[in-house]
PDB file of N, CA and C in Angstrom:
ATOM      1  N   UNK A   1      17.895  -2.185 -10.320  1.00  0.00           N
ATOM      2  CA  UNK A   1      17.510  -1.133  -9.402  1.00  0.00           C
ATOM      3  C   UNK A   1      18.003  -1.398  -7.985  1.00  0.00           C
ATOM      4  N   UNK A   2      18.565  -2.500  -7.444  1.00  0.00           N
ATOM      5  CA  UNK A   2      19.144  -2.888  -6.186  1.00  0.00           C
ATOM      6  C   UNK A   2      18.011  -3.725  -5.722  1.00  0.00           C
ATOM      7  N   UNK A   3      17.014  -4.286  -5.898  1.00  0.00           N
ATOM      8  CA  UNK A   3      15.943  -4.868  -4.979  1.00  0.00           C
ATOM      9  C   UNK A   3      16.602  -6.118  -4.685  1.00  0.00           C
ATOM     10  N   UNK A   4      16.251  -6.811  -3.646  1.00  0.00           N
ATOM     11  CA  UNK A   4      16.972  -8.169  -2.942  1.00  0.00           C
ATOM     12  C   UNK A   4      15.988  -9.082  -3.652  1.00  0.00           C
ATOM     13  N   UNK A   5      16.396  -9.975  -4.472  1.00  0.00           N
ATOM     14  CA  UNK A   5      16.034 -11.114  -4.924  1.00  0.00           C
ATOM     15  C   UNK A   5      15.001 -10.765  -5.779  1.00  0.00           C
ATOM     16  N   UNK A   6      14.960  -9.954  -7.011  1.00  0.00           N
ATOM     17  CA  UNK A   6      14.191  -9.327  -7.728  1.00  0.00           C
ATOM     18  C   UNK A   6      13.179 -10.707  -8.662  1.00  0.00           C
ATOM     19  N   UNK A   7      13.609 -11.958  -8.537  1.00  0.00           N
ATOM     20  CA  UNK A   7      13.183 -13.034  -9.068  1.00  0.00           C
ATOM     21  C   UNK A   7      11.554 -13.512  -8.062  1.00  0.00           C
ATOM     22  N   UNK A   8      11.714 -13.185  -6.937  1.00  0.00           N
ATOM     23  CA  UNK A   8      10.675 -13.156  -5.786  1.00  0.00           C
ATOM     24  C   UNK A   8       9.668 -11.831  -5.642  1.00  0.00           C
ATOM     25  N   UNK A   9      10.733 -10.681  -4.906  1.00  0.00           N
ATOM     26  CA  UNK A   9       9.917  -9.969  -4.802  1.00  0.00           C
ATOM     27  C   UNK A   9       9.556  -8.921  -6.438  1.00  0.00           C
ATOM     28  N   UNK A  10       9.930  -9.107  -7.012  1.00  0.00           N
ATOM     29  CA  UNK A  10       9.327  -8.568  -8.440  1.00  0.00           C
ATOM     30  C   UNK A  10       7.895  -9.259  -8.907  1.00  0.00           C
ATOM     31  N   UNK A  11       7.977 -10.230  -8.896  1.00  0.00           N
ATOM     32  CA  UNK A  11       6.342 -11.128  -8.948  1.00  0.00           C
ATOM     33  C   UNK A  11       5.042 -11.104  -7.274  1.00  0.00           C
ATOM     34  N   UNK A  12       5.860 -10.592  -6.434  1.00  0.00           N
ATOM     35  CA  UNK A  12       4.973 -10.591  -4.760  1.00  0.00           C
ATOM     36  C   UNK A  12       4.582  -9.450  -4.921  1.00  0.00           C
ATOM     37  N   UNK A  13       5.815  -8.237  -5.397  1.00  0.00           N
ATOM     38  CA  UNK A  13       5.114  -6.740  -5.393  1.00  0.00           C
ATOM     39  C   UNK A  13       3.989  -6.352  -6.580  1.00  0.00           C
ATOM     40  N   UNK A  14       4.130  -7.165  -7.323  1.00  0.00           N
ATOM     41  CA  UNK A  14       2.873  -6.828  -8.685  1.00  0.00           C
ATOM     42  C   UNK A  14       1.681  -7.520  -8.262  1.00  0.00           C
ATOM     43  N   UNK A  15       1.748  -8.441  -7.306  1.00  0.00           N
ATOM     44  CA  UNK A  15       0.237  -9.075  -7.000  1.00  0.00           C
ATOM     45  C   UNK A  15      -0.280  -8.455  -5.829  1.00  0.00           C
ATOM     46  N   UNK A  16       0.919  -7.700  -5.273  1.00  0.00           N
ATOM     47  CA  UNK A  16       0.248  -7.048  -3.668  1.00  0.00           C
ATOM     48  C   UNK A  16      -0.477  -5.461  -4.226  1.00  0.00           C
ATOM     49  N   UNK A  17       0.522  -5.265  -5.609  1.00  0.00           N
ATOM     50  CA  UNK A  17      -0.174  -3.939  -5.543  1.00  0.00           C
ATOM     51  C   UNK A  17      -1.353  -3.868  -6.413  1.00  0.00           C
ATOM     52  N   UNK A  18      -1.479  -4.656  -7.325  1.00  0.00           N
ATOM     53  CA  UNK A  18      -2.927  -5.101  -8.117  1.00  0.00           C
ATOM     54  C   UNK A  18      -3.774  -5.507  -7.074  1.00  0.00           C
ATOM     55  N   UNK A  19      -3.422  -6.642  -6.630  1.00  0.00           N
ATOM     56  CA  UNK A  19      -4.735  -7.091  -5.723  1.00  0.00           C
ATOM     57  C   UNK A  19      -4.746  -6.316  -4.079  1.00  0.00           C
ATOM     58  N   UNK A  20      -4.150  -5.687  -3.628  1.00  0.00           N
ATOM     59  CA  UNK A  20      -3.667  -4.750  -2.413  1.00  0.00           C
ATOM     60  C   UNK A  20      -4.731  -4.051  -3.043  1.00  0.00           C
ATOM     61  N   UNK A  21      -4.773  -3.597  -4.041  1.00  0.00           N
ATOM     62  CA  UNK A  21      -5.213  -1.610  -4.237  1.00  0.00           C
ATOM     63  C   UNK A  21      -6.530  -2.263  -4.472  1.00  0.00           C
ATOM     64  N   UNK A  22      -6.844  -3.314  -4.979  1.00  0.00           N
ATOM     65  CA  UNK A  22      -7.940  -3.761  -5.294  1.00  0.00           C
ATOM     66  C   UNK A  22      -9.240  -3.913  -4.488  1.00  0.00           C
ATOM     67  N   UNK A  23      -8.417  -4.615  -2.809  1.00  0.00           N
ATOM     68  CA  UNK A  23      -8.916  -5.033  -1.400  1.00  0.00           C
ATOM     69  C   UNK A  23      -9.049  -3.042  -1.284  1.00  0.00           C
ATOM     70  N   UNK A  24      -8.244  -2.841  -1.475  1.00  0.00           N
ATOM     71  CA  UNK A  24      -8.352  -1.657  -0.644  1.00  0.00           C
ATOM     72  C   UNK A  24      -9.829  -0.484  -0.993  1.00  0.00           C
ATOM     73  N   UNK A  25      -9.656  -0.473  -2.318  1.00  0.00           N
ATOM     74  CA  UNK A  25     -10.901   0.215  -3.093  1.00  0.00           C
ATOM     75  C   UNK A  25     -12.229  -0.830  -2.689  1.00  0.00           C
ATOM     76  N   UNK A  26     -12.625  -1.726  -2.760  1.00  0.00           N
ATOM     77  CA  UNK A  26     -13.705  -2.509  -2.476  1.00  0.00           C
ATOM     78  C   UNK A  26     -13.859  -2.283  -0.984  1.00  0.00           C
ATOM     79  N   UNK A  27     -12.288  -2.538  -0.262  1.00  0.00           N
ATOM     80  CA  UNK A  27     -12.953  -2.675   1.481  1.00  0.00           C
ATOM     81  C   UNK A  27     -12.826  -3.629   2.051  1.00  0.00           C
ATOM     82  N   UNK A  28     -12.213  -4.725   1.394  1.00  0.00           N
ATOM     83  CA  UNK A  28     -11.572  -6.125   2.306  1.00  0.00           C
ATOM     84  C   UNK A  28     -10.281  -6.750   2.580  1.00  0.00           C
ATOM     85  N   UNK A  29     -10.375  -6.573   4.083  1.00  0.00           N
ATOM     86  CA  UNK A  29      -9.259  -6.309   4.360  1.00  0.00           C
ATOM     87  C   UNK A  29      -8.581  -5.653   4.227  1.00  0.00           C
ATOM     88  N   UNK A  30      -8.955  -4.209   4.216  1.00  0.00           N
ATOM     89  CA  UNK A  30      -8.709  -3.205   3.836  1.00  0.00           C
ATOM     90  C   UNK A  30      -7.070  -2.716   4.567  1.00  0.00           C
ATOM     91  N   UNK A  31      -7.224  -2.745   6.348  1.00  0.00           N
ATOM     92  CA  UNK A  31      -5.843  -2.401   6.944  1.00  0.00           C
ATOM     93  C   UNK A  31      -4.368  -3.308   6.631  1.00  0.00           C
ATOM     94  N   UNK A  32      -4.933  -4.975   6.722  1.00  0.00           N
ATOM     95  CA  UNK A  32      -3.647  -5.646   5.813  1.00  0.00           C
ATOM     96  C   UNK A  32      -3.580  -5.127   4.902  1.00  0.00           C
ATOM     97  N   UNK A  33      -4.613  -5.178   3.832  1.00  0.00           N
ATOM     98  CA  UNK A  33      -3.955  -4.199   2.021  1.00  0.00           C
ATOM     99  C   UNK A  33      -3.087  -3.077   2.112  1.00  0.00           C
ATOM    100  N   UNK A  34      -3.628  -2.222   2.982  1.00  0.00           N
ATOM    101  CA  UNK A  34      -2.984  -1.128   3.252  1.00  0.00           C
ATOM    102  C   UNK A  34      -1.937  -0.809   3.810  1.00  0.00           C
ATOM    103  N   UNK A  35      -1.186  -1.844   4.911  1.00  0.00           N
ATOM    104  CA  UNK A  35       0.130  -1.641   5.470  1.00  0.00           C
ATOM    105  C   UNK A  35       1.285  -2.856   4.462  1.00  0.00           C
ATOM    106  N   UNK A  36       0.251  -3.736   3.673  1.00  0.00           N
ATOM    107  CA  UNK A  36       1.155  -3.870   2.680  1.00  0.00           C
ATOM    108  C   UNK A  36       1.810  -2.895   1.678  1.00  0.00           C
ATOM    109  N   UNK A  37       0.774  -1.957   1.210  1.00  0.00           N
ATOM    110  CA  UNK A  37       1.368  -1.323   0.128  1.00  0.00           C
ATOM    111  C   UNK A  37       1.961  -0.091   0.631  1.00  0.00           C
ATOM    112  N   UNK A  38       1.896   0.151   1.988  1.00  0.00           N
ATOM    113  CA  UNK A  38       2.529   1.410   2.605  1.00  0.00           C
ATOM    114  C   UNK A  38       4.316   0.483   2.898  1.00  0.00           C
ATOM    115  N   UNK A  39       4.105  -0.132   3.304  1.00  0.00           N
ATOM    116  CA  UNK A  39       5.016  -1.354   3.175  1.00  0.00           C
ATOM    117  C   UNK A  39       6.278  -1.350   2.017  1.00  0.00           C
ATOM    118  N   UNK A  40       5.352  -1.485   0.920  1.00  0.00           N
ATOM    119  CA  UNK A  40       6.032  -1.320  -0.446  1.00  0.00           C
ATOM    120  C   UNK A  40       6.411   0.063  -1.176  1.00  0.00           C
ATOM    121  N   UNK A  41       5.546   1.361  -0.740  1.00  0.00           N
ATOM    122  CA  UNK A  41       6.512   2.350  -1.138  1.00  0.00           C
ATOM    123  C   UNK A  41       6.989   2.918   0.081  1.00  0.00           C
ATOM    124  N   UNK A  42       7.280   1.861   1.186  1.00  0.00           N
ATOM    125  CA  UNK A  42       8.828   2.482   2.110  1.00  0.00           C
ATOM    126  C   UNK A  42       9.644   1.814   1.116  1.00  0.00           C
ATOM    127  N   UNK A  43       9.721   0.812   0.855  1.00  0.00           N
ATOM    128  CA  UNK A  43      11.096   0.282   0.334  1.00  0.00           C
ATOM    129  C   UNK A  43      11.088   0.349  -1.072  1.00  0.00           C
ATOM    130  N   UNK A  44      10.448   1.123  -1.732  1.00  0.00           N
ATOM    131  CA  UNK A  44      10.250   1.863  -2.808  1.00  0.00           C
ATOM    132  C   UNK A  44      11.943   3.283  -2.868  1.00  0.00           C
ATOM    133  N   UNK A  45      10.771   3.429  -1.983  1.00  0.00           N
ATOM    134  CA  UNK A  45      11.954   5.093  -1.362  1.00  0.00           C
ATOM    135  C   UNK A  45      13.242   4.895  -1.105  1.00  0.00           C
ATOM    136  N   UNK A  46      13.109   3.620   0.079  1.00  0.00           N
ATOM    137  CA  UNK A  46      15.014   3.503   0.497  1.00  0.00           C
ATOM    138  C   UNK A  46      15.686   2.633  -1.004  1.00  0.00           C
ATOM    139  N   UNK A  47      14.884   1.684  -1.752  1.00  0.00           N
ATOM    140  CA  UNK A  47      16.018   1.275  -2.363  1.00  0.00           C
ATOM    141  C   UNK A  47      16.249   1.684  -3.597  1.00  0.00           C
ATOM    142  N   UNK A  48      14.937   2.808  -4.365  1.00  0.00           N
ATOM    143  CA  UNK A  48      14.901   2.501  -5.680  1.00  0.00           C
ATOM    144  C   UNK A  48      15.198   4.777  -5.897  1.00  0.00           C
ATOM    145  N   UNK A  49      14.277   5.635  -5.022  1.00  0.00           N
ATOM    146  CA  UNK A  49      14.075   6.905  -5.137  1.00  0.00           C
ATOM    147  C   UNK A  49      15.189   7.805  -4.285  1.00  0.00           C
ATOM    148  N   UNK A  50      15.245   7.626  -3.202  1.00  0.00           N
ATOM    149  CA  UNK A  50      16.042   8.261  -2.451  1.00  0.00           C
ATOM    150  C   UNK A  50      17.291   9.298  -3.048  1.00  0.00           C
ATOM    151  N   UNK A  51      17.853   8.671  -3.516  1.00  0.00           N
ATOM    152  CA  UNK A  51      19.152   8.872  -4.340  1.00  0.00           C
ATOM    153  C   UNK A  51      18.905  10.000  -5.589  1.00  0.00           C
ATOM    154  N   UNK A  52      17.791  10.103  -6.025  1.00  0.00           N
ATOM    155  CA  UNK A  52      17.062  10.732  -6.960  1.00  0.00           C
ATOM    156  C   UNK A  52      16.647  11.916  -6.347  1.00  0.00           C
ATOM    157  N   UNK A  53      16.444  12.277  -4.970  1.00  0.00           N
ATOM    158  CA  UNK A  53      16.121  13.672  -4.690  1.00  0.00           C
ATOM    159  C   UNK A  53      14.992  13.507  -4.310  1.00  0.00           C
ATOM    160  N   UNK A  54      14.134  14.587  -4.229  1.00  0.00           N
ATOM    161  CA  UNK A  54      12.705  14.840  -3.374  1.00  0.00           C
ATOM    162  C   UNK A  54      11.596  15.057  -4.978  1.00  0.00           C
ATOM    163  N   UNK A  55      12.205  15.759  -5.431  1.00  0.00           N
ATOM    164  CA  UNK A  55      10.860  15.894  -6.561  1.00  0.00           C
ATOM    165  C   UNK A  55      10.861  15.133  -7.522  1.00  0.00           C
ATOM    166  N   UNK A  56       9.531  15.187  -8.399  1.00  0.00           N
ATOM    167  CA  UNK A  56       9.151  14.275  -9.475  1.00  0.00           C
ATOM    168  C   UNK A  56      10.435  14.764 -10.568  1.00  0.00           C
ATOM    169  N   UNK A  57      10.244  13.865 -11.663  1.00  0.00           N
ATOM    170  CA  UNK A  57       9.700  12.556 -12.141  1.00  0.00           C
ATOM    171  C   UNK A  57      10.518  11.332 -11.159  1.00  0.00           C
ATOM    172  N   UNK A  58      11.623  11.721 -10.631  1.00  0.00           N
ATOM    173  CA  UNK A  58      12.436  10.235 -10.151  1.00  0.00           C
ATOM    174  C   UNK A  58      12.453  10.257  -8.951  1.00  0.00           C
ATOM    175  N   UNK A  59      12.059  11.508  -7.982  1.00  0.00           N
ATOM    176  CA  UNK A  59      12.430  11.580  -6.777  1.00  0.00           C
ATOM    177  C   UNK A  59      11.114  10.662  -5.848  1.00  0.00           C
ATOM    178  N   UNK A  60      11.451  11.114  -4.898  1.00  0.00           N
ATOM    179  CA  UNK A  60      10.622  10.649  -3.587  1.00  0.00           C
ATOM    180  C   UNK A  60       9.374  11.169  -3.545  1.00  0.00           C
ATOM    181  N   UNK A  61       9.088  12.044  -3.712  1.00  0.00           N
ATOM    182  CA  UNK A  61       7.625  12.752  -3.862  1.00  0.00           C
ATOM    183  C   UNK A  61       6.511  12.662  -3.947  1.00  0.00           C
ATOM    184  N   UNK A  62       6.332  11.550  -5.324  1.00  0.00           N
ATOM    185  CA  UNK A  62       5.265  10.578  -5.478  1.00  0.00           C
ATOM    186  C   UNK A  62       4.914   9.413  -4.616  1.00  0.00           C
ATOM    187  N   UNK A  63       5.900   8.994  -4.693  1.00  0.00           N
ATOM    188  CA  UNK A  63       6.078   7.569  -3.604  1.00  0.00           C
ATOM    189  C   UNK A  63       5.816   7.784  -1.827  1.00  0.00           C
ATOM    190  N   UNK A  64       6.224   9.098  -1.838  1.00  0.00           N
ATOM    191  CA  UNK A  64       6.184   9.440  -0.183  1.00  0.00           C
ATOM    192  C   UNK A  64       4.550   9.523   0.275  1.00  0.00           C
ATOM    193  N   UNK A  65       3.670  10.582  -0.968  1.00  0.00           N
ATOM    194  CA  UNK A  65       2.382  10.412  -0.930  1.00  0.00           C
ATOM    195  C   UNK A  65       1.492   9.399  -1.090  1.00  0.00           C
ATOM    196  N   UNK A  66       2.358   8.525  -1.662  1.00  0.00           N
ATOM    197  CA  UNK A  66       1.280   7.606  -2.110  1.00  0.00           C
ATOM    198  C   UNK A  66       1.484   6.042  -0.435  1.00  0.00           C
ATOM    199  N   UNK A  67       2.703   6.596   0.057  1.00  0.00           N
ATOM    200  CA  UNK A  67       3.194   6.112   1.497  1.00  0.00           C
ATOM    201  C   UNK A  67       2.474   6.632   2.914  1.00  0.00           C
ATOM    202  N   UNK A  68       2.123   7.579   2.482  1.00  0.00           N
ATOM    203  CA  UNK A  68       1.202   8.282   3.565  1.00  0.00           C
ATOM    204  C   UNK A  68      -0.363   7.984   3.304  1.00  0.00           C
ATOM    205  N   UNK A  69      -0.947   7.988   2.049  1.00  0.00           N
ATOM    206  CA  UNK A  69      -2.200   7.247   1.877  1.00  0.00           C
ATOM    207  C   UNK A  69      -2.266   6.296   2.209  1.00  0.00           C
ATOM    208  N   UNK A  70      -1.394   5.321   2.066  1.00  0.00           N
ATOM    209  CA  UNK A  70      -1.642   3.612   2.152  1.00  0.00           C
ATOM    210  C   UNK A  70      -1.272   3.899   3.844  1.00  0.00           C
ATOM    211  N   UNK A  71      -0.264   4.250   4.897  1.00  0.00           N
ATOM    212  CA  UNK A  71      -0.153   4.310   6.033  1.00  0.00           C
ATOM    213  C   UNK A  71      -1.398   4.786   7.039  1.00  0.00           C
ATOM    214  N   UNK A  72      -1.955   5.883   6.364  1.00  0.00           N
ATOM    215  CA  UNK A  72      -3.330   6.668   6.783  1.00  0.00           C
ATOM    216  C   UNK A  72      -4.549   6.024   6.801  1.00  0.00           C
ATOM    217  N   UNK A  73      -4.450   4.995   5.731  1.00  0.00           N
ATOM    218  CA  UNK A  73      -5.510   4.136   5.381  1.00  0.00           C
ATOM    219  C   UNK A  73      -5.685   2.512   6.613  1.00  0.00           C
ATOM    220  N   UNK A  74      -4.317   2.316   6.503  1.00  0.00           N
ATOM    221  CA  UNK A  74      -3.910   1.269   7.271  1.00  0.00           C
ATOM    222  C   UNK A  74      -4.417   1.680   9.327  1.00  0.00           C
ATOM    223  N   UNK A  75      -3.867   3.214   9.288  1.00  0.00           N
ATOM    224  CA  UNK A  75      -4.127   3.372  10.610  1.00  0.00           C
ATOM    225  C   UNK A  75      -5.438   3.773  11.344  1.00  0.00           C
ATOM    226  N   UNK A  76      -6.304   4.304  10.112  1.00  0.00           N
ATOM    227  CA  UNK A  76      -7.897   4.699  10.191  1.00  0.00           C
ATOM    228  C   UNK A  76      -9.014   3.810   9.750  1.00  0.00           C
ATOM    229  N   UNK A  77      -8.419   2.550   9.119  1.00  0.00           N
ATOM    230  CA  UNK A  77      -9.065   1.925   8.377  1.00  0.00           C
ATOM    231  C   UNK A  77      -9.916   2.082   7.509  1.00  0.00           C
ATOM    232  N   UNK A  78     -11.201   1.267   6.972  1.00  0.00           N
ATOM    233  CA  UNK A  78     -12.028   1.349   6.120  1.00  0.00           C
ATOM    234  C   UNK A  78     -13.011   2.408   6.427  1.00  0.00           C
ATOM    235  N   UNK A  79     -13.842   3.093   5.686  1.00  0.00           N
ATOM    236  CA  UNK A  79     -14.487   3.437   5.339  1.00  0.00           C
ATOM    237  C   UNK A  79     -15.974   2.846   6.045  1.00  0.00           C
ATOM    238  N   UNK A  80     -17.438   3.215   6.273  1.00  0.00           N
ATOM    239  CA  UNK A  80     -18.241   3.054   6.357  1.00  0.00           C
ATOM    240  C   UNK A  80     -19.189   2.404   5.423  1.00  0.00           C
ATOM    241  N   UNK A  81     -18.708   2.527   4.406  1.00  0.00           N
ATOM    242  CA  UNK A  81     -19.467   2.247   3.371  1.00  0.00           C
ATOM    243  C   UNK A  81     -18.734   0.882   2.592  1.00  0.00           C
ATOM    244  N   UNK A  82     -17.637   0.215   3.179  1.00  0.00           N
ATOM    245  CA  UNK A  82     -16.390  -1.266   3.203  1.00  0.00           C
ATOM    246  C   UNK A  82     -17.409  -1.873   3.389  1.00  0.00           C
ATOM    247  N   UNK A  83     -16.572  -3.473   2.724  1.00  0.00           N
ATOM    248  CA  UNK A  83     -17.477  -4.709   3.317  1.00  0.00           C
ATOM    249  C   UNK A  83     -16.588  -4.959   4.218  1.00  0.00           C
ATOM    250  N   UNK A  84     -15.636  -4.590   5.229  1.00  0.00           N
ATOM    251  CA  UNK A  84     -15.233  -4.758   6.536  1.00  0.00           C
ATOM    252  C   UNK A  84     -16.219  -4.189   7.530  1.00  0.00           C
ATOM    253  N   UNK A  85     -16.267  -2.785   6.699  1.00  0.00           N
ATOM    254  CA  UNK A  85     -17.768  -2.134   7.833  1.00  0.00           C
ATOM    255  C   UNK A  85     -19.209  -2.871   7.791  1.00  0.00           C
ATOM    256  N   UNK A  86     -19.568  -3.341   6.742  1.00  0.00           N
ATOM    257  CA  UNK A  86     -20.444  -4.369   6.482  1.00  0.00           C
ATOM    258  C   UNK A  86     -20.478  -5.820   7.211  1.00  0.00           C
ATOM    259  N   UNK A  87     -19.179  -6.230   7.312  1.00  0.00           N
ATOM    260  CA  UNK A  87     -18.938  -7.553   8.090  1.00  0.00           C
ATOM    261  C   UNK A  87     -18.986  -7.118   9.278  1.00  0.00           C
ATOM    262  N   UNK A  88     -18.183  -6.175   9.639  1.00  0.00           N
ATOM    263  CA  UNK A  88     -18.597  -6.190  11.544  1.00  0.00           C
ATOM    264  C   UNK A  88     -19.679  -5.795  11.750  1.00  0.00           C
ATOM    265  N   UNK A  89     -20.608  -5.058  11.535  1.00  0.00           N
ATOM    266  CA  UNK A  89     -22.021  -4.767  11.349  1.00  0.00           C
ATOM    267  C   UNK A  89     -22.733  -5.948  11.870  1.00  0.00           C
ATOM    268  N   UNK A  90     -22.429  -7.097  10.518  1.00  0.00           N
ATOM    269  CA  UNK A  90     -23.004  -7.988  10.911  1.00  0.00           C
ATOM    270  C   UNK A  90     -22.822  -9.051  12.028  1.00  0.00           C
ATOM    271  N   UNK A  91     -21.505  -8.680  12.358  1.00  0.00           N
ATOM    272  CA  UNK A  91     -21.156  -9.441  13.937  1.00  0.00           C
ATOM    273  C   UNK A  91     -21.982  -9.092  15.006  1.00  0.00           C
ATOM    274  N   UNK A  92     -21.876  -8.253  15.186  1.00  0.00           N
ATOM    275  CA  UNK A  92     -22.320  -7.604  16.495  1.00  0.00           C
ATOM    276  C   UNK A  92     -24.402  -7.889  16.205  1.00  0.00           C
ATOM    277  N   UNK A  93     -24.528  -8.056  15.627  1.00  0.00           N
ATOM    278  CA  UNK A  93     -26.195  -8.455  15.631  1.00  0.00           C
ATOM    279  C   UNK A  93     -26.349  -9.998  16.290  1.00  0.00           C
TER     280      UNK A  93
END
């Protein structure tokens, strides 16, 4: 598919996005999880979709949305109901 050193990042991107989506749904560390995996479908797009066009099944489409969740997530952070929102909670007491 063109990825740079697919021996590395082929094993980094399956643990960021299992355990990324994982942090992210629970709430820890939620903005690192999240600009990781916004992270990973930018370079989703430039190296693997692009070339494929804008719509599904191969294009950019999926990946772009699922780039704007993880970016949106990253820039608004967690949720109220996170154990990030839970941990600072408990700072400030």
């Amino acid at each position: 598919m063109g990825a740079p050193l697919p021996g590395i990042t082929g094993p980094m991107m399956a643990f960021l996005e299992t355990f990324g989506g994982i942090e992210v749904i629970v709430g820890v560390l939620t903005r690192l999880a999240a600009l990781g995996l916004a992270m990973d479908m930018l370079g989703a797009m430039v190296i693997v979709h692009i070339k494929n066009g804008f719509f599904i099944p191969t294009g950019i489409e999926f990946v772009l949305a699922l780039f704007a969740g993880a970016a949106a997530i990253a820039l608004m952070g967690p949720g109220s109901n996170s154990v990030d929102a839970l941990l600072a909670a408990r700072r400030k007491r």
